[in-house]
Structure formats: C-alpha cells, structure tokens
Protein backbone atom coordinates (compact mmCIF):
# COMPACT_ATOMS: atom_id res chain seq x y z
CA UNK A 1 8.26 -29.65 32.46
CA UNK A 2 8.18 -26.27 31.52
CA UNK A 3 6.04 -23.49 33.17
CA UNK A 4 4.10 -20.66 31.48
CA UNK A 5 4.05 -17.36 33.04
CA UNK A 6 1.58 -15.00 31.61
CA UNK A 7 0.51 -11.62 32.14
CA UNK A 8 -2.61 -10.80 34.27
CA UNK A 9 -3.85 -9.44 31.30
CA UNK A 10 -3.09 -9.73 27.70
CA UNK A 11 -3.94 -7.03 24.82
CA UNK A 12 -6.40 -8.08 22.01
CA UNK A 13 -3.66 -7.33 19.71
CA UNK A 14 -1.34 -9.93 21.33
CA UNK A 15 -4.16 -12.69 21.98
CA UNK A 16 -4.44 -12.19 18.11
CA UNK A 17 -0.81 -12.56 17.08
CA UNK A 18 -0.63 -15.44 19.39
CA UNK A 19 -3.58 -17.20 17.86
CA UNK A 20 -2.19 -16.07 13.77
CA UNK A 21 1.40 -17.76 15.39
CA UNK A 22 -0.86 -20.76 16.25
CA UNK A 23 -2.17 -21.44 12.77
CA UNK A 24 -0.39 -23.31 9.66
CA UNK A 25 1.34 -21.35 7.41
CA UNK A 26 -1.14 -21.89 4.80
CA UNK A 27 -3.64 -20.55 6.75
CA UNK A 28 -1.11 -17.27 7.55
CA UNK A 29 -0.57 -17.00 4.01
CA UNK A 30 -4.23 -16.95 3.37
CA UNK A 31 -4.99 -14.20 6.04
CA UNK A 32 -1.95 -12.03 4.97
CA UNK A 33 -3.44 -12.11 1.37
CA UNK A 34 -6.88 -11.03 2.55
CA UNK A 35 -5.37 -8.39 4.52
CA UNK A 36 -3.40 -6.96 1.48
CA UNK A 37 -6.69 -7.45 -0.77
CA UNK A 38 -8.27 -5.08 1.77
CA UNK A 39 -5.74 -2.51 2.31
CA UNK A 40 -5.63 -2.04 -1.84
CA UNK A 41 -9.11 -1.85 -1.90
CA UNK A 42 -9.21 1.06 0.70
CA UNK A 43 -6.57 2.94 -1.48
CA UNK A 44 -8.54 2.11 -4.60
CA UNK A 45 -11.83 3.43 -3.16
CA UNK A 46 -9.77 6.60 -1.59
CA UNK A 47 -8.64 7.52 -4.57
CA UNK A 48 -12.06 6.64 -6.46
CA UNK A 49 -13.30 9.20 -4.26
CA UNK A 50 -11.06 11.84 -4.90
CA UNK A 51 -11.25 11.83 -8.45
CA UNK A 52 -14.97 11.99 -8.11
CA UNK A 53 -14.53 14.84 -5.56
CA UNK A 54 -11.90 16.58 -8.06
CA UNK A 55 -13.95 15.96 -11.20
CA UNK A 56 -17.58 17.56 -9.47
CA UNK A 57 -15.34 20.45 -8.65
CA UNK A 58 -13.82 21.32 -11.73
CA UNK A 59 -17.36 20.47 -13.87
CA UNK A 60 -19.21 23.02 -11.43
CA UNK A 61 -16.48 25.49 -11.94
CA UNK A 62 -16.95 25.28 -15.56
CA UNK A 63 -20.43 25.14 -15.47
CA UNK A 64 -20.60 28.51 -13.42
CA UNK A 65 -18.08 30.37 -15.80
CA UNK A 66 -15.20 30.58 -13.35
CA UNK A 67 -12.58 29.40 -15.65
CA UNK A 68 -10.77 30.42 -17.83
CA UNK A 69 -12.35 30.47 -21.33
CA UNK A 70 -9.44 28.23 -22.78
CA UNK A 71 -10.59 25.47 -20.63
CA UNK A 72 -13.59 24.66 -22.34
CA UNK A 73 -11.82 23.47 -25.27
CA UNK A 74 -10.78 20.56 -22.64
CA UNK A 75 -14.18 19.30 -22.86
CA UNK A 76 -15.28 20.51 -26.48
CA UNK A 77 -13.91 17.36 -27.98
C-alpha cells in the first residue's frame, strides 16, 4: 500500500489543479471552454472600450475645431 506525502501546506492554485485533474474529461473540456469564453470576452470588452475611448476623442477634437479642416469631410457623408 502506497503512502501519500503531502506538503504542510498546499497553494490554492495547486488544490485547484488537483481537484480539475480529479474530474472527467468532459467536465475539463467544459471548464476549459468557459475559461476561453471568458478570456475572449475580456479582449472583446477591452477593445469595445478603446474604440469608445478613441472615437469620444477624435469627435471632441472635431467638435472644438482642432483638426484639420480636411477631416470633416470624414464625417460629411
């Protein structure tokens, strides 16, 4: 019979991986989808906010005349 030896303490991070180790794959596959759903939508909603940072900028900009004149024919059409 084999004996366990374990730390005196254990990191969350490895009492996690132990416990993802522990469940069937479909259940892995499951999580690892749900973790990549969630890192996308963190880039999506970076980048969501940066455009909305980018566009505020450049409409006050125009809006307080400190373009350049041919940029208002960006938004004439």
């Amino acid at each position: 019979m084999a004996t366990a030896i374990f730390p005196q303490t254990i990191s969350p991070v490895d009492a996690l991986w132990t416990l993802y180790l522990s469940q069937t794959k479909k259940v892995r596959e499951a999580f690892r989808l749900r973790l990549l759903s969630e890192e996308q939508e963190q880039i999506t909603k970076a980048q969501e906010a940066m455009m909305k940072e980018s566009l505020t900028r450049a409409f006050d900009e125009l809006h307080s005349g400190k373009v350049h004149p041919d940029a208002h024919k960006l938004f004439a059409e």
